[in-house]
N, C-alpha and C. Protein backbone atom coordinates (compact mmCIF):
# COMPACT_ATOMS: atom_id res chain seq x y z
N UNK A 1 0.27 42.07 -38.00
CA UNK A 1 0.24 41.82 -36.59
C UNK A 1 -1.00 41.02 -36.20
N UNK A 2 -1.99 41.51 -37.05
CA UNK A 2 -3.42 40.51 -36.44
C UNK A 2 -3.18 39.20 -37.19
N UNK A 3 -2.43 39.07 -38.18
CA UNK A 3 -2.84 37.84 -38.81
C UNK A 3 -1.82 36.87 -37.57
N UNK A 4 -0.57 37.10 -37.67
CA UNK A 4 0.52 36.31 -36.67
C UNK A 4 -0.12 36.70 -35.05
N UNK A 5 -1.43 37.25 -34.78
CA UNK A 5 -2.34 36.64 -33.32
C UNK A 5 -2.96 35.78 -33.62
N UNK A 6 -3.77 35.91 -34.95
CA UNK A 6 -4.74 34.46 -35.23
C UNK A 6 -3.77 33.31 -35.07
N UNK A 7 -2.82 33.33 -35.86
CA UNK A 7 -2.16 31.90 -36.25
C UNK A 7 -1.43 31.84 -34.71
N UNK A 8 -1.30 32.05 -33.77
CA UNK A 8 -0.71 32.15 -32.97
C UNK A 8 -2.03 31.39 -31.77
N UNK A 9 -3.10 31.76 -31.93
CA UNK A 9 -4.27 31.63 -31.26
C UNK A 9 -4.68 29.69 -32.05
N UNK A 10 -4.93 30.12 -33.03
CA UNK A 10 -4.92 28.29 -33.84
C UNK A 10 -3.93 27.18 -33.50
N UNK A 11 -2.74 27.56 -33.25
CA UNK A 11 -2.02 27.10 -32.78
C UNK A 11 -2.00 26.50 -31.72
N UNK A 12 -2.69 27.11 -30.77
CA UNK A 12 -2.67 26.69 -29.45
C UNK A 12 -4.30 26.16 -28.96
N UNK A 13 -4.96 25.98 -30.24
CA UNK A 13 -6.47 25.01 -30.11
C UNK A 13 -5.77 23.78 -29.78
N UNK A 14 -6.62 23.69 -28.54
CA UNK A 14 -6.35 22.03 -27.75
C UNK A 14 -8.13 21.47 -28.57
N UNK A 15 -7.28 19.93 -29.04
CA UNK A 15 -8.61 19.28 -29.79
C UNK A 15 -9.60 19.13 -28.98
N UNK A 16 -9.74 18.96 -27.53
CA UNK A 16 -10.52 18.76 -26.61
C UNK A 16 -11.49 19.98 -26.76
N UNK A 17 -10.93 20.72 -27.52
CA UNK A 17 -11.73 22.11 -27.53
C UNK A 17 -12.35 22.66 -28.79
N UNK A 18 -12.53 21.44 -29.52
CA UNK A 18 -12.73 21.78 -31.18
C UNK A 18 -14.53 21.78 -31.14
N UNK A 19 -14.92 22.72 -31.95
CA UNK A 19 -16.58 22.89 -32.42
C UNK A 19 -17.11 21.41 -32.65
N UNK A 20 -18.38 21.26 -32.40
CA UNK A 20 -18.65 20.32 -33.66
C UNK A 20 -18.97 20.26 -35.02
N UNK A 21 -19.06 21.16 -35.53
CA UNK A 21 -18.68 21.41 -36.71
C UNK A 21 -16.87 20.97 -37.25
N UNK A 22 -16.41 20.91 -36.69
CA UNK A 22 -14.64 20.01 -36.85
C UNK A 22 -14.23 18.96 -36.84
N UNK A 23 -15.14 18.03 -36.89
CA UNK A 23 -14.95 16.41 -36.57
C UNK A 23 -15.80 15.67 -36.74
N UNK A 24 -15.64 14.97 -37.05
CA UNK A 24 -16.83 13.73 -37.40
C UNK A 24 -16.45 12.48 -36.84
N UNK A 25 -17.61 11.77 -36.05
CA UNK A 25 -17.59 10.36 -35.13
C UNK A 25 -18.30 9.55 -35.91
N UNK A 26 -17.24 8.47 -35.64
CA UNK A 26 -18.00 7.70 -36.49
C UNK A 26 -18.95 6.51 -35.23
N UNK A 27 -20.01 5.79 -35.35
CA UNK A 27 -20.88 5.20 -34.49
C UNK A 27 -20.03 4.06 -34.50
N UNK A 28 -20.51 3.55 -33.09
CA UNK A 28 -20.18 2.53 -32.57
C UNK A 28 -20.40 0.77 -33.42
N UNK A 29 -20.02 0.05 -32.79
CA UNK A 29 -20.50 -1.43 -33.93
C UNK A 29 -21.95 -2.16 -32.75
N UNK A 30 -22.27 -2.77 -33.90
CA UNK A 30 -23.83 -2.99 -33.21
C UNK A 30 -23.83 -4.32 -32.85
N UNK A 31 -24.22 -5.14 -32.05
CA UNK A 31 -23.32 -6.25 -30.93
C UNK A 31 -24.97 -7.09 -32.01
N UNK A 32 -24.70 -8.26 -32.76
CA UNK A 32 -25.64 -9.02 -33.47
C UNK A 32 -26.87 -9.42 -32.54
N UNK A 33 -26.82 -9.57 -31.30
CA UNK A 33 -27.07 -10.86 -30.33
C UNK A 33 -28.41 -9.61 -29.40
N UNK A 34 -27.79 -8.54 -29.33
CA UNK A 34 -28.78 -7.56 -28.56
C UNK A 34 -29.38 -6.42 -29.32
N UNK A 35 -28.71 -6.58 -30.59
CA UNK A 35 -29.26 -5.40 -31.77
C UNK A 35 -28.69 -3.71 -30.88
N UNK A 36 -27.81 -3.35 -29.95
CA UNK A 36 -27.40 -2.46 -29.35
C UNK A 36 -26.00 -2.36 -29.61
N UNK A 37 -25.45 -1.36 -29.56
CA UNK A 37 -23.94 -0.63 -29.32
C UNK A 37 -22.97 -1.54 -28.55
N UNK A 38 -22.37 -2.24 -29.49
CA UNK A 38 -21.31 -3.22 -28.90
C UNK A 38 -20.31 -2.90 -27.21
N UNK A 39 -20.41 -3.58 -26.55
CA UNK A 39 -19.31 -3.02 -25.21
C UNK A 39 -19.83 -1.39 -24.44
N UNK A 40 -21.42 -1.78 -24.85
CA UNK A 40 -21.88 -0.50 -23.91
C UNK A 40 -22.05 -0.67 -22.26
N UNK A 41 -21.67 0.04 -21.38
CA UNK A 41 -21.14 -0.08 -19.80
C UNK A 41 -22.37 0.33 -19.00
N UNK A 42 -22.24 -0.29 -18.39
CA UNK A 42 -23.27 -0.14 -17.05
C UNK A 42 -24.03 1.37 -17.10
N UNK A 43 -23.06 2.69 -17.28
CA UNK A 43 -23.25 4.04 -17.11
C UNK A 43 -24.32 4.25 -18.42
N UNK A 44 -24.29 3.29 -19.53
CA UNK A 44 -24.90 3.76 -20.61
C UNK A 44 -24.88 4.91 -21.40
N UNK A 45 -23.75 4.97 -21.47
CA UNK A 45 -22.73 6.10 -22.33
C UNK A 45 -21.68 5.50 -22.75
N UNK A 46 -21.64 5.38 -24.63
CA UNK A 46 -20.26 4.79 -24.84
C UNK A 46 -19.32 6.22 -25.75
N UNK A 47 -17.96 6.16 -25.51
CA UNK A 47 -17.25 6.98 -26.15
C UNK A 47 -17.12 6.87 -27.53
N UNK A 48 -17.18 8.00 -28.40
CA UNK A 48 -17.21 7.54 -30.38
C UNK A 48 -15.83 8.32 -30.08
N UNK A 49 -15.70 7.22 -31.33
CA UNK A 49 -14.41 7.64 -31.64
C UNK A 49 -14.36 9.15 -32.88
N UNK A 50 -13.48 9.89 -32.61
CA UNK A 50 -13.84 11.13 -33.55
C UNK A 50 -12.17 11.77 -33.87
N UNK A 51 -12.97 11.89 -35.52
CA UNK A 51 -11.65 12.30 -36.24
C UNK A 51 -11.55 13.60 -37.12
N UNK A 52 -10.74 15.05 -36.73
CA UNK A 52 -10.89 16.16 -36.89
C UNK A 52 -10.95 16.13 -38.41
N UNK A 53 -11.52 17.44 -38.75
CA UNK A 53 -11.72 17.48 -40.27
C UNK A 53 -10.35 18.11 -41.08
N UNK A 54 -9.55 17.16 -42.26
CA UNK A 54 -8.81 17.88 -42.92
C UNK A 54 -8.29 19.39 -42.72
N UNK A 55 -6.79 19.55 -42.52
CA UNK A 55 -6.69 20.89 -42.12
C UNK A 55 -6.69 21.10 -40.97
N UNK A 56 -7.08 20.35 -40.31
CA UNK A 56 -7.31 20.94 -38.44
C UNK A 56 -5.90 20.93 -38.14
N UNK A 57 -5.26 21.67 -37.38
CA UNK A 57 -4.10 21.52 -36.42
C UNK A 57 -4.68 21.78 -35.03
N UNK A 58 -4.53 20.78 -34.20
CA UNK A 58 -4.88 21.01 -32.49
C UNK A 58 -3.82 20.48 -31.81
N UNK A 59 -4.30 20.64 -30.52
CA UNK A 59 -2.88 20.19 -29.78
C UNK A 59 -3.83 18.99 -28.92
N UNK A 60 -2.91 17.21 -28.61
CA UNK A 60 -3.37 16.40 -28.15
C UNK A 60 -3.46 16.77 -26.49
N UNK A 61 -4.05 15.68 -26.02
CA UNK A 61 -3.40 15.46 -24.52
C UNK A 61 -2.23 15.92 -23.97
N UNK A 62 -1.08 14.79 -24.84
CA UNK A 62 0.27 14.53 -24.68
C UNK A 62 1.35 15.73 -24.85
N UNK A 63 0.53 16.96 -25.56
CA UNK A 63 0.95 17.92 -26.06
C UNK A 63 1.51 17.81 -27.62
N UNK A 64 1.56 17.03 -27.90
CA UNK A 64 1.83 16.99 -29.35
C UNK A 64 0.75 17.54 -29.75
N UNK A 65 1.41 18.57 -31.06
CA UNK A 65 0.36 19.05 -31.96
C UNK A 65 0.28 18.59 -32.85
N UNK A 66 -1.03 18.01 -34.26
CA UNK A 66 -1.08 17.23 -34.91
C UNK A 66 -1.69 17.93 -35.93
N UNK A 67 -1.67 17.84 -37.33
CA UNK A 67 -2.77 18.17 -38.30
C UNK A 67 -3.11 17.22 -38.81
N UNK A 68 -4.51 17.23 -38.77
CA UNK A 68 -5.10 16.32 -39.23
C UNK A 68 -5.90 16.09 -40.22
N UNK A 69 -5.87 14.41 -41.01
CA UNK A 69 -5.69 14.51 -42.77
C UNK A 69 -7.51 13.86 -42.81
N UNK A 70 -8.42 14.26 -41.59
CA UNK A 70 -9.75 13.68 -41.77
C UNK A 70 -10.40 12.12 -41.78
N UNK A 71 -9.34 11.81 -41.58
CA UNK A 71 -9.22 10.21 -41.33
C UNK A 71 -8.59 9.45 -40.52
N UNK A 72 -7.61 9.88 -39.70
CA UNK A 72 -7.30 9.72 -38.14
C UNK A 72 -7.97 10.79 -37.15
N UNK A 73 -7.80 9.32 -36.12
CA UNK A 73 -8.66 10.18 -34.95
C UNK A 73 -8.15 10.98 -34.11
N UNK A 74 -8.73 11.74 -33.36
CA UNK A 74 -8.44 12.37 -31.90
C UNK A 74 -8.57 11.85 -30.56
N UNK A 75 -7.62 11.34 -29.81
CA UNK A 75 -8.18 10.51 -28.71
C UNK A 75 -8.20 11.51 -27.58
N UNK A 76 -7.92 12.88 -27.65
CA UNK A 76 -8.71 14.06 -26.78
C UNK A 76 -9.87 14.61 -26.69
N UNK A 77 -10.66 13.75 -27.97
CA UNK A 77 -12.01 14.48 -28.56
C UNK A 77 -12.76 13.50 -27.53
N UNK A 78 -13.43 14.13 -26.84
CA UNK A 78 -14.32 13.11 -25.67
C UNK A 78 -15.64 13.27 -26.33
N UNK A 79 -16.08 12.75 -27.24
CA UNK A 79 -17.89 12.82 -27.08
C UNK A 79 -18.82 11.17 -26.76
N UNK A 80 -19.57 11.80 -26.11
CA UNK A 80 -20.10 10.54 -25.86
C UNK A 80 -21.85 9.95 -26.32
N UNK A 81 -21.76 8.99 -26.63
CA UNK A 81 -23.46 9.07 -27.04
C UNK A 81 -24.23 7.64 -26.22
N UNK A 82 -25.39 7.95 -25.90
CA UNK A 82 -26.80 7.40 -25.18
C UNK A 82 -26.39 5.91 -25.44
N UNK A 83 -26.50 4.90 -25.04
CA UNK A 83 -26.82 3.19 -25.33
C UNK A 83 -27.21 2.43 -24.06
N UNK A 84 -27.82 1.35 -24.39
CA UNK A 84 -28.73 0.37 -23.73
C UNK A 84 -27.86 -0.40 -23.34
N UNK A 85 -27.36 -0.69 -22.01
CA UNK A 85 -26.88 -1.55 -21.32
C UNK A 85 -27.71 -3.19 -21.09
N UNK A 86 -27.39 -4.35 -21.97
CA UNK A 86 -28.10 -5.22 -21.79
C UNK A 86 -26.78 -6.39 -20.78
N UNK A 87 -27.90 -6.96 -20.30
CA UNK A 87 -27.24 -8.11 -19.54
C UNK A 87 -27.97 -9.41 -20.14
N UNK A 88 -28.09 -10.08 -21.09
CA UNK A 88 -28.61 -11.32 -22.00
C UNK A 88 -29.89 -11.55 -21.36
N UNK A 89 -30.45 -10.76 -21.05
CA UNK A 89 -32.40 -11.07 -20.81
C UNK A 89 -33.21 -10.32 -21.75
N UNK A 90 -34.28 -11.29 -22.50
CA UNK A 90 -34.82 -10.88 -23.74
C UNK A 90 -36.12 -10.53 -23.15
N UNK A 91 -36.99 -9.31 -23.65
CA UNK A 91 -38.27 -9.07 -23.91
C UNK A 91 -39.18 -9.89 -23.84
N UNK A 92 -38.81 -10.64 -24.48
CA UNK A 92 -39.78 -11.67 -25.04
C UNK A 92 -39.89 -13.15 -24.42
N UNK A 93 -38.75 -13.82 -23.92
CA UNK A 93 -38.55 -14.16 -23.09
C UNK A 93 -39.94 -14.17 -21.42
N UNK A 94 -39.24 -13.22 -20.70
CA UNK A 94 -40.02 -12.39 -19.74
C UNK A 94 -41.50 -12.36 -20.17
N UNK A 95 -41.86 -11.68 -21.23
CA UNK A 95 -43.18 -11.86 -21.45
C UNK A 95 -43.48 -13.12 -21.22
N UNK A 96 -43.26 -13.90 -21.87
CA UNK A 96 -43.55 -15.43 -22.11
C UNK A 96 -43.72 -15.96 -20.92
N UNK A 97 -42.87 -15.66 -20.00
CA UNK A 97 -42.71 -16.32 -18.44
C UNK A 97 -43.74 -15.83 -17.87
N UNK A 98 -44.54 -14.83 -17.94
CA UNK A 98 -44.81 -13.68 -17.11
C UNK A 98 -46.45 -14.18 -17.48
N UNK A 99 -46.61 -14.66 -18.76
CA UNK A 99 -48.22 -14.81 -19.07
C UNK A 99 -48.03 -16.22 -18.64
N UNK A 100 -47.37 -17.41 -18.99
CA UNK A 100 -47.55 -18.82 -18.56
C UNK A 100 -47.25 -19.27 -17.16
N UNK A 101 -46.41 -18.43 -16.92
CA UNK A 101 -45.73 -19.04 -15.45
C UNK A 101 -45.25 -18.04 -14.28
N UNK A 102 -46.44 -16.58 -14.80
CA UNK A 102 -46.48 -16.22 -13.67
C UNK A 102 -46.88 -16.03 -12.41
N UNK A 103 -47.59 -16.75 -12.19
CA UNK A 103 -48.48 -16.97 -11.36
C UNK A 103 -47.42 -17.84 -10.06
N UNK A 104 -46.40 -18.44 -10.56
CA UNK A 104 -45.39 -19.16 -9.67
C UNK A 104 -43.96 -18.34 -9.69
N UNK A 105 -44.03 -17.33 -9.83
CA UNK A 105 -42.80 -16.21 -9.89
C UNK A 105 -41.87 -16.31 -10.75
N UNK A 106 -42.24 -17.38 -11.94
CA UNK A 106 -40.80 -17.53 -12.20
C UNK A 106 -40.39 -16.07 -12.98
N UNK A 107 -41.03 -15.75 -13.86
CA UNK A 107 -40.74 -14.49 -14.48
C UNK A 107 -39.92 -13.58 -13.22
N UNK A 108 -40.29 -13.31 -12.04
CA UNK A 108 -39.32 -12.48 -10.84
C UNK A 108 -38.02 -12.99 -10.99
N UNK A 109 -38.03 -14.96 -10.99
CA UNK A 109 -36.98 -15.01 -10.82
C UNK A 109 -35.93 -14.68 -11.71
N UNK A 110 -36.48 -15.06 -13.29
CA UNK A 110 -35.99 -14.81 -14.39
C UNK A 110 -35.16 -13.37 -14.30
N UNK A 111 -35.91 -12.47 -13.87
CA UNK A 111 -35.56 -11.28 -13.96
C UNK A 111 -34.53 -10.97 -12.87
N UNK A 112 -34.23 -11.80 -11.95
CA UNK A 112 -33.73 -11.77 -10.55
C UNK A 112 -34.36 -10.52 -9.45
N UNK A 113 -35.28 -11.31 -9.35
CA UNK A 113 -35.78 -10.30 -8.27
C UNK A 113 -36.72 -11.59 -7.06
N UNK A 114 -35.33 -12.76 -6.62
CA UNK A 114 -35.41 -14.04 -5.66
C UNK A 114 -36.72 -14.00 -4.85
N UNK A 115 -36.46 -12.72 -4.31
CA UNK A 115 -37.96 -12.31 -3.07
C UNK A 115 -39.06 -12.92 -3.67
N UNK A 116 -39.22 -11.50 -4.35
CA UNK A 116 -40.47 -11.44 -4.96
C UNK A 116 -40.87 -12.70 -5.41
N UNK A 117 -40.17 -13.12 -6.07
CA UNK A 117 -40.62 -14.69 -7.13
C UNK A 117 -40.65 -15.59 -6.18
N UNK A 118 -40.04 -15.68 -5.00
CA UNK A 118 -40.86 -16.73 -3.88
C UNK A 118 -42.05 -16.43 -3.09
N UNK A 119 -42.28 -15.14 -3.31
CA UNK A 119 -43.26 -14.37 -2.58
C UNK A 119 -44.71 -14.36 -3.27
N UNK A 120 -44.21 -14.80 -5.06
CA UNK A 120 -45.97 -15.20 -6.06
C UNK A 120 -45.51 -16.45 -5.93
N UNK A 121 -44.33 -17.17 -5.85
CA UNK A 121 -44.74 -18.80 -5.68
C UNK A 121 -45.86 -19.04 -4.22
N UNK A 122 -45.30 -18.56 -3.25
CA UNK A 122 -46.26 -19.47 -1.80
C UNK A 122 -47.95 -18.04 -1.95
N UNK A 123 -47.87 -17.52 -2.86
CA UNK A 123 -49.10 -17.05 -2.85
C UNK A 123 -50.00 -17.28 -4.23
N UNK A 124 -49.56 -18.06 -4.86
CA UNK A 124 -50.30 -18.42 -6.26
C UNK A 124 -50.09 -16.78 -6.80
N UNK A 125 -49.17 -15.93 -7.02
CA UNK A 125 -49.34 -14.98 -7.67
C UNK A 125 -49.71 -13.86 -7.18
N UNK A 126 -49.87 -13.84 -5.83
CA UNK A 126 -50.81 -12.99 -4.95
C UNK A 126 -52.34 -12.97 -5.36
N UNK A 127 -52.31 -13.79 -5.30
CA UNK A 127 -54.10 -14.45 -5.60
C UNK A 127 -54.39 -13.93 -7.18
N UNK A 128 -53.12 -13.81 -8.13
CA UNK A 128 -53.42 -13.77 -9.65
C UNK A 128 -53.35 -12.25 -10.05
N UNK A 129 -53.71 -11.00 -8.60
CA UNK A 129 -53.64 -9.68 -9.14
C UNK A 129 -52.06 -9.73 -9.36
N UNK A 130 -51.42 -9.63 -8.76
CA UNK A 130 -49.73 -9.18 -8.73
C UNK A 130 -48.85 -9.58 -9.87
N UNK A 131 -49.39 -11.54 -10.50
CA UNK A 131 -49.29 -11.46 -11.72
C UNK A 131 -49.05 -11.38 -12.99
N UNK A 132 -50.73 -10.79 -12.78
CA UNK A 132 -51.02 -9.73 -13.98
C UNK A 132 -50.52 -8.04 -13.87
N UNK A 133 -50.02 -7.35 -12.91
CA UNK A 133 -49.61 -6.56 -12.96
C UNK A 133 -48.05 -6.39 -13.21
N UNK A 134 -47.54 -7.59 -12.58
CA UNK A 134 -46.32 -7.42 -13.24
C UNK A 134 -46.25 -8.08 -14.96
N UNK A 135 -47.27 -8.66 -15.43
CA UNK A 135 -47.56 -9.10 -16.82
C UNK A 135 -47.31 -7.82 -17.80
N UNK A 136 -48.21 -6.59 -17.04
CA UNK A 136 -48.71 -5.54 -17.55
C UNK A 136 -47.15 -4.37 -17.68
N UNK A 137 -46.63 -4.58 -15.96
CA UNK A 137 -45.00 -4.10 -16.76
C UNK A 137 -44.49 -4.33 -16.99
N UNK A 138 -43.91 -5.42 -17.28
CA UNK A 138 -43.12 -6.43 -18.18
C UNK A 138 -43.26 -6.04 -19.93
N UNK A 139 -44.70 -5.87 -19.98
CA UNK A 139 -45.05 -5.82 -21.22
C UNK A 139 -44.76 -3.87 -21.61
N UNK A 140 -45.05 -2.99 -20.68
CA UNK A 140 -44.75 -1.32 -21.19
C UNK A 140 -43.16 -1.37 -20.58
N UNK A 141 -42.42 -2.19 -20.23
CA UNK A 141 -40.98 -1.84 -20.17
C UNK A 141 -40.92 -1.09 -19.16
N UNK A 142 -41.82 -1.40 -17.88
CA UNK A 142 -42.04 -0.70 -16.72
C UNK A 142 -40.95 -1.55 -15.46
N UNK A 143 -41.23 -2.47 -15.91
CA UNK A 143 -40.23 -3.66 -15.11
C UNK A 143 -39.18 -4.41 -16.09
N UNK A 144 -38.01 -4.07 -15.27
CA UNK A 144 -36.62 -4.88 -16.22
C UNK A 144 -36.05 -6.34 -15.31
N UNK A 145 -35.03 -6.39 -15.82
CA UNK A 145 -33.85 -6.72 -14.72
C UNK A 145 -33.29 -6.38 -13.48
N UNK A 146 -33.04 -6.98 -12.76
CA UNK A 146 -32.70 -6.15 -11.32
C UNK A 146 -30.98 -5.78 -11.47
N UNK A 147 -30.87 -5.99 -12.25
CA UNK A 147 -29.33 -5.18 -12.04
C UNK A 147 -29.08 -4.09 -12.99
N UNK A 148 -30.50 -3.17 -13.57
CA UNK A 148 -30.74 -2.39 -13.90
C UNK A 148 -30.56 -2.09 -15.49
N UNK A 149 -29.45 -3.10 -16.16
CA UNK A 149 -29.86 -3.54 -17.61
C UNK A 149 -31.14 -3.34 -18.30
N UNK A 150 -31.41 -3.29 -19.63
CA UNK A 150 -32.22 -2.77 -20.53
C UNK A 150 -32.54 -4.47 -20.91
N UNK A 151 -33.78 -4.88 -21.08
CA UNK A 151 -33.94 -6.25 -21.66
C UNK A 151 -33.84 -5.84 -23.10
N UNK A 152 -33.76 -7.17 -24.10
CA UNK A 152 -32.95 -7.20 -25.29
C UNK A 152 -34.32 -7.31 -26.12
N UNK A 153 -35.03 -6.65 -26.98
CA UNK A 153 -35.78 -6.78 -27.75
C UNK A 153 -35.18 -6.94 -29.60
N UNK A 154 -34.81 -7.69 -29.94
CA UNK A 154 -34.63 -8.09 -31.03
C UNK A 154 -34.92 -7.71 -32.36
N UNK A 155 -35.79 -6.83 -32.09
CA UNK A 155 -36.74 -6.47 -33.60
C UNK A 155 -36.96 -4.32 -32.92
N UNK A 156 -37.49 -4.27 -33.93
CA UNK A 156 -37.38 -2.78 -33.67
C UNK A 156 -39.34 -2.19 -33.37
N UNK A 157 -38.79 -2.69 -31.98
CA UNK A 157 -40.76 -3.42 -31.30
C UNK A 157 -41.03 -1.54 -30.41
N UNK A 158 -41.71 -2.00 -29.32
CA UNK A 158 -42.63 -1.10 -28.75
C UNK A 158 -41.34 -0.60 -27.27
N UNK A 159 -40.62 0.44 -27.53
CA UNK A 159 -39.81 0.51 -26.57
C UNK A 159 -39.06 2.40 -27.04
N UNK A 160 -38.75 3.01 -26.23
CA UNK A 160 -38.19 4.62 -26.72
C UNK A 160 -37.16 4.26 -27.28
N UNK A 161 -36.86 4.95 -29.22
CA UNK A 161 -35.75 4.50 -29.14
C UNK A 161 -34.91 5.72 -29.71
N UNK A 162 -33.64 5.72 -29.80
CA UNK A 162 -32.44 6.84 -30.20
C UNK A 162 -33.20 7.40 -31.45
N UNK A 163 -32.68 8.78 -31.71
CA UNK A 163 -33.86 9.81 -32.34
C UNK A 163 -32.31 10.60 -33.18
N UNK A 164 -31.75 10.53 -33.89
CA UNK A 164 -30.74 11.24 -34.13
C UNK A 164 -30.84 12.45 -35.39
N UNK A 165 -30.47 13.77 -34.99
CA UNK A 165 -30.63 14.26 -36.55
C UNK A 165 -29.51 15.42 -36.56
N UNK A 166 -29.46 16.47 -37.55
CA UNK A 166 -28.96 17.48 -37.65
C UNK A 166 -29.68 18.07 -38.78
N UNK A 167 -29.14 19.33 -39.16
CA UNK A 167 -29.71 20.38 -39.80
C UNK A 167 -30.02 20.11 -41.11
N UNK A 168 -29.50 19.18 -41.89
CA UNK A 168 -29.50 18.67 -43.11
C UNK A 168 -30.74 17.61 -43.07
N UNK A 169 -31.18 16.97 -42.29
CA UNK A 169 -32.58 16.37 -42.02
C UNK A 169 -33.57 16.62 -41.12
N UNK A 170 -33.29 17.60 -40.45
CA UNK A 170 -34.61 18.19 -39.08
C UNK A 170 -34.04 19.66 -39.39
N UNK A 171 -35.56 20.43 -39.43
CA UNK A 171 -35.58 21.87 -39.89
C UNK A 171 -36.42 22.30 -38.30
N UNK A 172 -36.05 23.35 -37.96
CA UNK A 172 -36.88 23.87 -36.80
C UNK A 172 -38.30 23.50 -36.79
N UNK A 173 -39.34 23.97 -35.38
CA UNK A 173 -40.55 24.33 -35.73
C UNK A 173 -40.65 25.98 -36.52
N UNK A 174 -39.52 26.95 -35.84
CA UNK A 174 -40.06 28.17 -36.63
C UNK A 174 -39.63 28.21 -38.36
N UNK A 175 -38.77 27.48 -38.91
CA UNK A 175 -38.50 27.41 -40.26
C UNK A 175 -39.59 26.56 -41.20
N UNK A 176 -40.46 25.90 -40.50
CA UNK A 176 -41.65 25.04 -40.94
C UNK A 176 -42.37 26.31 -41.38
N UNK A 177 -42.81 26.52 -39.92
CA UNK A 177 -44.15 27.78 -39.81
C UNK A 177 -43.84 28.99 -40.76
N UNK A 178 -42.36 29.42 -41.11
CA UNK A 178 -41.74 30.31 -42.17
C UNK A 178 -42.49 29.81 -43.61
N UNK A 179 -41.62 28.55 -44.01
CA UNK A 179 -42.28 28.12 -45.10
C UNK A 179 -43.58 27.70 -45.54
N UNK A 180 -44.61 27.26 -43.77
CA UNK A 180 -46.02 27.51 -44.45
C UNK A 180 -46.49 28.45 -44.66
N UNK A 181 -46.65 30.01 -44.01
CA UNK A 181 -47.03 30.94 -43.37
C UNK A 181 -46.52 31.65 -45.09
């Protein structure tokens, strides 16, 4: 009687509802041109695609129930992971504008921010402080694009970047302090 509740209970796992321990995603493709997550959206969250582990039986969306051979996917499995929304404005770029020619806004304009960059053109820069301060965020990634895009740094430079691990390569702090202690 308990075994025909389990199988009765497995049966009716909707994949939307599977551990992570049950599936494996595979990562997104990496767009050559921005060194970032190909077709990543404004929200900066793209969907992985994920495919239950051998053995799984769940039930889809559609209601079809499927078992699955670890190599097709689940298109009920929603997980989603972190990416940089770029709109084709480079780092480096901006810098460049920002130390030679900022003093005449163009770096604002570059970045589209129209005002402003007519506002250091008829002021020489705001007399050279304004600038250098926007030199200064330009350069800590304090100032972007105005349509809120991530500028495109090319190389794997001075910027926060994705940190990924699990248990098989990151051990707690208290399992450290176990094994020094």
């Amino acid at each position: 009687m308990l075994i025909c509740f389990l199988l009765a209970i497995a049966a009716a796992l909707e994949c939307r509802h599977l551990r992570k321990n049950q599936f494996i995603c595979e990562l997104p493709q990496i767009d050559i041109d921005t060194q970032e997550y190909a077709g990543c959206p404004c929200e900066e969250k793209i969907r992985l695609r994920c495919a239950p582990l051998k053995g799984i039986n769940c039930t889809e969306n559609s209601g079809l129930e499927r078992q699955f051979d670890g190599s097709s996917f689940a298109e009920s499995v929603e997980i989603f992971a972190p990416c940089r929304w770029t709109n084709k404005k480079y780092y480096a770029t901006a810098v460049v504008l920002s130390i030679f020619l900022g003093i005449l806004g163009i770096d604002r304009f570059y970045l589209g921010y129209p005002v402003i960059g007519l506002i250091k053109l008829c002021t020489c820069g705001m007399a050279g402080i304004g600038a250098f301060i926007d030199f200064v965020f330009i350069l800590l990634h304090f100032l972007g694009p105005s349509d809120g895009s991530a500028l495109i740094v090319p190389w794997h430079g001075f910027r926060p970047n994705y940190l990924s691990s699990n248990e098989t390569y990151f051990d707690s702090l208290d399992n450290i302090f176990e094994n020094i202690l």
